[in-house]
C-alpha atoms as a PDB file:
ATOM      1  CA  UNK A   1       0.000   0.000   0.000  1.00  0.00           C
ATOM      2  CA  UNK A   2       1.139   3.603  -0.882  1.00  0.00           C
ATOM      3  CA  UNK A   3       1.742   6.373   1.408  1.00  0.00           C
ATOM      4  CA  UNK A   4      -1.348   8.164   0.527  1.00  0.00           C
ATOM      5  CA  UNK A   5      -3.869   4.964   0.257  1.00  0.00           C
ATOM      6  CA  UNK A   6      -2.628   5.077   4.175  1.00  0.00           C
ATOM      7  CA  UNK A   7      -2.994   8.549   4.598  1.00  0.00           C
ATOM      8  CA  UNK A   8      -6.370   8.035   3.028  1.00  0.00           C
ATOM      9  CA  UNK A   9      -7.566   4.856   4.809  1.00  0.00           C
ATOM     10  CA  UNK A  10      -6.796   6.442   8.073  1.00  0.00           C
ATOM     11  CA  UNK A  11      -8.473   9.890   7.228  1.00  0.00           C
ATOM     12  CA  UNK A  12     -11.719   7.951   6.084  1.00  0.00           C
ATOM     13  CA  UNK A  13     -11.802   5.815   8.805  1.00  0.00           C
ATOM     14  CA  UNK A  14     -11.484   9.256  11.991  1.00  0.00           C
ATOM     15  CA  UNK A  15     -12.841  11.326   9.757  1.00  0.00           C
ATOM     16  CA  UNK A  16     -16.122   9.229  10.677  1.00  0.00           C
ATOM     17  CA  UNK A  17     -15.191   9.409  14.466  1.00  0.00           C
ATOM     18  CA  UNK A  18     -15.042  12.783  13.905  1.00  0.00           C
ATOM     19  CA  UNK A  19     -18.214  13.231  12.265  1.00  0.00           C
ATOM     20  CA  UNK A  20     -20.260  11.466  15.380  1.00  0.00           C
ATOM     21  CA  UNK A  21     -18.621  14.011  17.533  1.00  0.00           C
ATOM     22  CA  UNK A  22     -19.791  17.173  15.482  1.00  0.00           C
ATOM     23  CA  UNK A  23     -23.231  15.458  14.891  1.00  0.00           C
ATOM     24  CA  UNK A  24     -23.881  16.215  19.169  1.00  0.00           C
ATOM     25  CA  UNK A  25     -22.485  19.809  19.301  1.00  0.00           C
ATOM     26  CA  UNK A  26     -25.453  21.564  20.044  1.00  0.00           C
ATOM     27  CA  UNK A  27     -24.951  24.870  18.858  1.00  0.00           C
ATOM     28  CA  UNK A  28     -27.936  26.490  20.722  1.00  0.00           C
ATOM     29  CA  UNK A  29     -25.286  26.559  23.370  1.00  0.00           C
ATOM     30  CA  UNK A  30     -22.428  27.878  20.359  1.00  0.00           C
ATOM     31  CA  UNK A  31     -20.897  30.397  22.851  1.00  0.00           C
ATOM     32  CA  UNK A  32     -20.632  28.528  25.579  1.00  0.00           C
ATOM     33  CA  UNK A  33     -17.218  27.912  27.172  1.00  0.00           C
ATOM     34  CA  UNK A  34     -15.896  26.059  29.988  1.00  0.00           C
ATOM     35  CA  UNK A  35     -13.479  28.562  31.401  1.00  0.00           C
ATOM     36  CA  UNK A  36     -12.798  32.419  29.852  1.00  0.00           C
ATOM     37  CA  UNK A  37      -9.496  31.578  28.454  1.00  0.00           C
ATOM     38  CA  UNK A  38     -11.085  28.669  26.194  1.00  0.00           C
ATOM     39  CA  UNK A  39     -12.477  28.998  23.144  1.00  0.00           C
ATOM     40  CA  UNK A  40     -16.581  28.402  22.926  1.00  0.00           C
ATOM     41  CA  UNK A  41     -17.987  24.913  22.121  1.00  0.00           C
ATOM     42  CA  UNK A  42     -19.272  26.359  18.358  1.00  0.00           C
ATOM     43  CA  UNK A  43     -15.732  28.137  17.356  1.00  0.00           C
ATOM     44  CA  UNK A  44     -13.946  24.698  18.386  1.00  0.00           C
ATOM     45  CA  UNK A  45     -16.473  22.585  16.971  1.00  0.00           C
ATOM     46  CA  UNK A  46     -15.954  24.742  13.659  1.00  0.00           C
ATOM     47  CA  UNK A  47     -12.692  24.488  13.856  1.00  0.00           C
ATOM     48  CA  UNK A  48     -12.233  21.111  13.662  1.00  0.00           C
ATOM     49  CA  UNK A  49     -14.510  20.355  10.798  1.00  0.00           C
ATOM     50  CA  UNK A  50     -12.430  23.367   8.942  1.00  0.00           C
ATOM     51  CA  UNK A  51      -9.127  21.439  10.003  1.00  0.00           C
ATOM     52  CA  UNK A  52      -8.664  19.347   7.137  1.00  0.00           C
ATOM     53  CA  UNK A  53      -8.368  22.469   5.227  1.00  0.00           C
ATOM     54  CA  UNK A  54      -4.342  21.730   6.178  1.00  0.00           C
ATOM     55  CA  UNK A  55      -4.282  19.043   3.801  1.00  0.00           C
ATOM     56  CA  UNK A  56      -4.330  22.013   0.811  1.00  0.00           C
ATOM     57  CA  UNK A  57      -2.078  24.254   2.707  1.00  0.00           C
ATOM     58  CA  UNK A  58       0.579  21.385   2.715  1.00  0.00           C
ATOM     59  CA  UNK A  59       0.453  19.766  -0.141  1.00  0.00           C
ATOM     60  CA  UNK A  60      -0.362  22.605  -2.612  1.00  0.00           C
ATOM     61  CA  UNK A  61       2.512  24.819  -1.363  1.00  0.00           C
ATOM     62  CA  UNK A  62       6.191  24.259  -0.418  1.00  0.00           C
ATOM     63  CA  UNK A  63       5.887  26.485   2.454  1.00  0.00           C
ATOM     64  CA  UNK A  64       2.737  28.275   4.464  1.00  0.00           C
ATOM     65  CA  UNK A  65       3.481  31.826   5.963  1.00  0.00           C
ATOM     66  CA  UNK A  66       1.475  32.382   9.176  1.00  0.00           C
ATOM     67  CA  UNK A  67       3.020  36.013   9.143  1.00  0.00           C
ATOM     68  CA  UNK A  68       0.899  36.783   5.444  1.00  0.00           C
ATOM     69  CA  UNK A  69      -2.127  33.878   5.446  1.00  0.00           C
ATOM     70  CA  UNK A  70      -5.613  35.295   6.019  1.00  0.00           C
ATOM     71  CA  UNK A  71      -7.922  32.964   7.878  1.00  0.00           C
ATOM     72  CA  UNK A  72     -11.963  32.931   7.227  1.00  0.00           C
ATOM     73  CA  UNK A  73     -14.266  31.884  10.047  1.00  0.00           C
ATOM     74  CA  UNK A  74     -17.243  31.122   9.737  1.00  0.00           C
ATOM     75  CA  UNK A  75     -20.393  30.390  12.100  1.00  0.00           C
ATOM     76  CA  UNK A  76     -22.482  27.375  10.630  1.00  0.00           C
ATOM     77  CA  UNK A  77     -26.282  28.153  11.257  1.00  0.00           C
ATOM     78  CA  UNK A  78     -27.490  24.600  12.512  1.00  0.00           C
ATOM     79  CA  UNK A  79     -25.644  21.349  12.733  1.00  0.00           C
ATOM     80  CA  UNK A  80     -26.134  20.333   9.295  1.00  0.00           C
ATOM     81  CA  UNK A  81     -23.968  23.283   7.542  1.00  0.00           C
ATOM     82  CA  UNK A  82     -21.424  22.516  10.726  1.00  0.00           C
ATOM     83  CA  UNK A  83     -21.084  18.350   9.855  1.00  0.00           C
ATOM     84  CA  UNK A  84     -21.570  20.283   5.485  1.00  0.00           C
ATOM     85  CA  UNK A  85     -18.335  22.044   6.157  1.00  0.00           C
ATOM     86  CA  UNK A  86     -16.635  18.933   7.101  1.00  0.00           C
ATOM     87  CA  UNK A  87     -17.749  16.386   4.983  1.00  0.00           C
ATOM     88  CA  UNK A  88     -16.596  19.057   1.520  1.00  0.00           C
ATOM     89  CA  UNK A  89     -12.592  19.303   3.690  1.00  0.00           C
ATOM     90  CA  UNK A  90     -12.288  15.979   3.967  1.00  0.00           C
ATOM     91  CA  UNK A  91     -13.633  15.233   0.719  1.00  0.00           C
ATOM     92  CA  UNK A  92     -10.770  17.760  -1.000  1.00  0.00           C
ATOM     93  CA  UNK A  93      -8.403  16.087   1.642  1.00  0.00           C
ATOM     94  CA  UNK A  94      -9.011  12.923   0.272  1.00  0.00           C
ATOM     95  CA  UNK A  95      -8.783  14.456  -3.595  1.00  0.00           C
ATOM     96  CA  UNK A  96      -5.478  15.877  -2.771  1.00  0.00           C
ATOM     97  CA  UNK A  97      -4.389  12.406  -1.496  1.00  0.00           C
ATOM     98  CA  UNK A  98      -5.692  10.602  -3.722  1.00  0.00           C
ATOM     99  CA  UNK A  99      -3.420  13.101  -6.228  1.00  0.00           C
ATOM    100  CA  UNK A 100       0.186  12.673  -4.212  1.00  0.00           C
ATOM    101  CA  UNK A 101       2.866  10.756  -4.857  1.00  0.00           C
ATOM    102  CA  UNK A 102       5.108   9.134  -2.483  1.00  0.00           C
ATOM    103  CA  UNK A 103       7.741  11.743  -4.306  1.00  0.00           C
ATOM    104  CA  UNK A 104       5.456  14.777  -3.623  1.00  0.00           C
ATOM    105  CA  UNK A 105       4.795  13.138   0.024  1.00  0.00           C
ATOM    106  CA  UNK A 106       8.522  13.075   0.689  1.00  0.00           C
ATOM    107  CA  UNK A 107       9.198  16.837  -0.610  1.00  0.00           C
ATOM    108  CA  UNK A 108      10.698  18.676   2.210  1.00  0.00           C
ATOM    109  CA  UNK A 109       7.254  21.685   2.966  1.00  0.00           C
ATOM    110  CA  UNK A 110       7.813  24.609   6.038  1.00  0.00           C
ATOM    111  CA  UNK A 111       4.918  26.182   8.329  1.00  0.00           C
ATOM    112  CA  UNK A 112       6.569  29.510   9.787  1.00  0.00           C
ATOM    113  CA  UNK A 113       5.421  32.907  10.980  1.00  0.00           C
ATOM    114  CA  UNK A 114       7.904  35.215   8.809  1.00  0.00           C
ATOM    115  CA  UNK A 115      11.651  34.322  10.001  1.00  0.00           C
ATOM    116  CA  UNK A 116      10.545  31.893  12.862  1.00  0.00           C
ATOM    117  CA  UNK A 117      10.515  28.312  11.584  1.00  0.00           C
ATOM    118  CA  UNK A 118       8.011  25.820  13.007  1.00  0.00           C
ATOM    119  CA  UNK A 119       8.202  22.623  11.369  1.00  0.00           C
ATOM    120  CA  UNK A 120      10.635  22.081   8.172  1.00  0.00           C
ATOM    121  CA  UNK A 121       9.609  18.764   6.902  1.00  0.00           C
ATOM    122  CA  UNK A 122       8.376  16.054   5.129  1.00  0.00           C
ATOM    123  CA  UNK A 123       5.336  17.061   3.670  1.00  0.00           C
ATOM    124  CA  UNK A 124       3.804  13.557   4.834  1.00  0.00           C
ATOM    125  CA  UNK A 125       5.335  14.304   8.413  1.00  0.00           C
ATOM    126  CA  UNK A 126       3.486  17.861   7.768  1.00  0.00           C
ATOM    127  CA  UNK A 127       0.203  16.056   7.954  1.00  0.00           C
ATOM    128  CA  UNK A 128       0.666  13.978  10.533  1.00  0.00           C
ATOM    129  CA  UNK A 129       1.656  16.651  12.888  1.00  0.00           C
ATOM    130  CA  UNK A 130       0.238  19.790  11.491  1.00  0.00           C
ATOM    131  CA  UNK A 131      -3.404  17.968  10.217  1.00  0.00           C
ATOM    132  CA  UNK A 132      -4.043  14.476  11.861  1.00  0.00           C
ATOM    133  CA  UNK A 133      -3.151  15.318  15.177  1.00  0.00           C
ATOM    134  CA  UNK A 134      -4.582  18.309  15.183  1.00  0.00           C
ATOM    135  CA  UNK A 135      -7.747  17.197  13.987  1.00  0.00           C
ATOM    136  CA  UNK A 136      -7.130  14.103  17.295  1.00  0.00           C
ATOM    137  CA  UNK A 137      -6.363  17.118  19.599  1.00  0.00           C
ATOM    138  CA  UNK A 138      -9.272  19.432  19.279  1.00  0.00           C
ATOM    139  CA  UNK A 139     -11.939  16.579  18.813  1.00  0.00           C
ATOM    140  CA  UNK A 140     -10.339  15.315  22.263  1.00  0.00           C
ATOM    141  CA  UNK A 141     -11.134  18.634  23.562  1.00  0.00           C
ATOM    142  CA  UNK A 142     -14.890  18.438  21.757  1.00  0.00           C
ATOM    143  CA  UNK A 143     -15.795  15.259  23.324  1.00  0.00           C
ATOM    144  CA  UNK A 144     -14.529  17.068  27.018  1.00  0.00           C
ATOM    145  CA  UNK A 145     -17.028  20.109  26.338  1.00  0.00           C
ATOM    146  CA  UNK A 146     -19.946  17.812  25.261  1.00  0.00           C
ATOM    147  CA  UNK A 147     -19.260  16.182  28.767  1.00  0.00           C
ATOM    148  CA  UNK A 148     -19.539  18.888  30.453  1.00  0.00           C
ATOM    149  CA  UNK A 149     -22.768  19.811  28.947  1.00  0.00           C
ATOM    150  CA  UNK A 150     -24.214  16.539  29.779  1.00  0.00           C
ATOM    151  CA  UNK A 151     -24.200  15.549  25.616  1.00  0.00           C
ATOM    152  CA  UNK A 152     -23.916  12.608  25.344  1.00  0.00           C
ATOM    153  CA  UNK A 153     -20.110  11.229  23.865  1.00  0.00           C
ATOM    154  CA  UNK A 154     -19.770   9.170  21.040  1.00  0.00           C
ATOM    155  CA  UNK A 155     -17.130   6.190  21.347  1.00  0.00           C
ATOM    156  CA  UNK A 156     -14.131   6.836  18.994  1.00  0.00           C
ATOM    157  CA  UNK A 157     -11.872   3.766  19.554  1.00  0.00           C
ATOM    158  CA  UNK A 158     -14.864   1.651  21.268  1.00  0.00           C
ATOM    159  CA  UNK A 159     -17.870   1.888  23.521  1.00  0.00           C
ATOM    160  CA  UNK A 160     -17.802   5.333  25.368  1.00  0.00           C
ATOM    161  CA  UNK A 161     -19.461   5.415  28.991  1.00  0.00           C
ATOM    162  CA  UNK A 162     -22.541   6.661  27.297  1.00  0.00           C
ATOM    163  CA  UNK A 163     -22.950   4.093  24.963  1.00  0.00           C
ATOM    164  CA  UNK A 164     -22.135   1.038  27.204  1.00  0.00           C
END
């Protein structure tokens, strides 16, 4: 199996995980937070089906300034334009995949805010640090809100205490 019919199997495959988890946000509560310094429930849960958006930024580019990028947000109405959102990133994700090579995946890409370099590396590294776990991270922190909002949590890697 190729690099990117791995990258792609394991995108499909939490990509669904991830989907349960947006399907309980309940964005009648979007601006609720659980402390002042967090970010609310809606913003997050936005965030993470925008996430795969990282796939473009790393394989379409060499390198992706944080000093010059402009960043759209964007405050889905009802849960169906929040899980609409994800389903069309993941979707390109997977097209983008779908179009690398393992020579493309290999090709040395840089995230960096002007002269300060985060992460010079391979662009299949790239993903895994700068998309996948990202995407692991923040739906982590999801499934934490919806707990403390009494929403029920989905199981991502088996039965969660909910569903037992």
């Amino acid at each position: 199996m190729s690099t990117n019919e791995q990258l792609i199997a394991e995108l499909k495959q939490e990509s669904a995980k991830t989907r349960k988890m947006l399907e309980r946000v309940p964005l009648d509560k979007a601006d609720w937070k659980p402390h002042d310094k967090s970010t609310s429930i809606g913003r997050l849960a936005t965030h993470v089906a925008k996430t795969p958006l990282w796939f473009d930024r790393i394989l379409s580019a060499d390198s992706f300034d944080f000093a010059t990028a402009t960043f759209s947000t964007q405050d889905p109405a009802d849960t169906n334009e929040l899980l609409q959102i994800h389903d069309e990133t993941v979707a390109k994700a997977v097209s983008l995949l779908e179009a690398a090579t393992d020579e493309s995946l290999n090709k040395i890409g840089k995230l960096h805010h002007g002269e300060q370099v985060y992460y010079e590396l391979p662009k299949s590294v790239l993903l895994r640090n700068f998309a996948y776990n990202h995407i692991y991270h923040h739906r982590g922190q999801l499934s934490v809100y919806l707990r403390l909002l009494d929403v029920p949590v989905p199981g991502m890697y088996g039965p969660s205490a909910d569903e037992r």
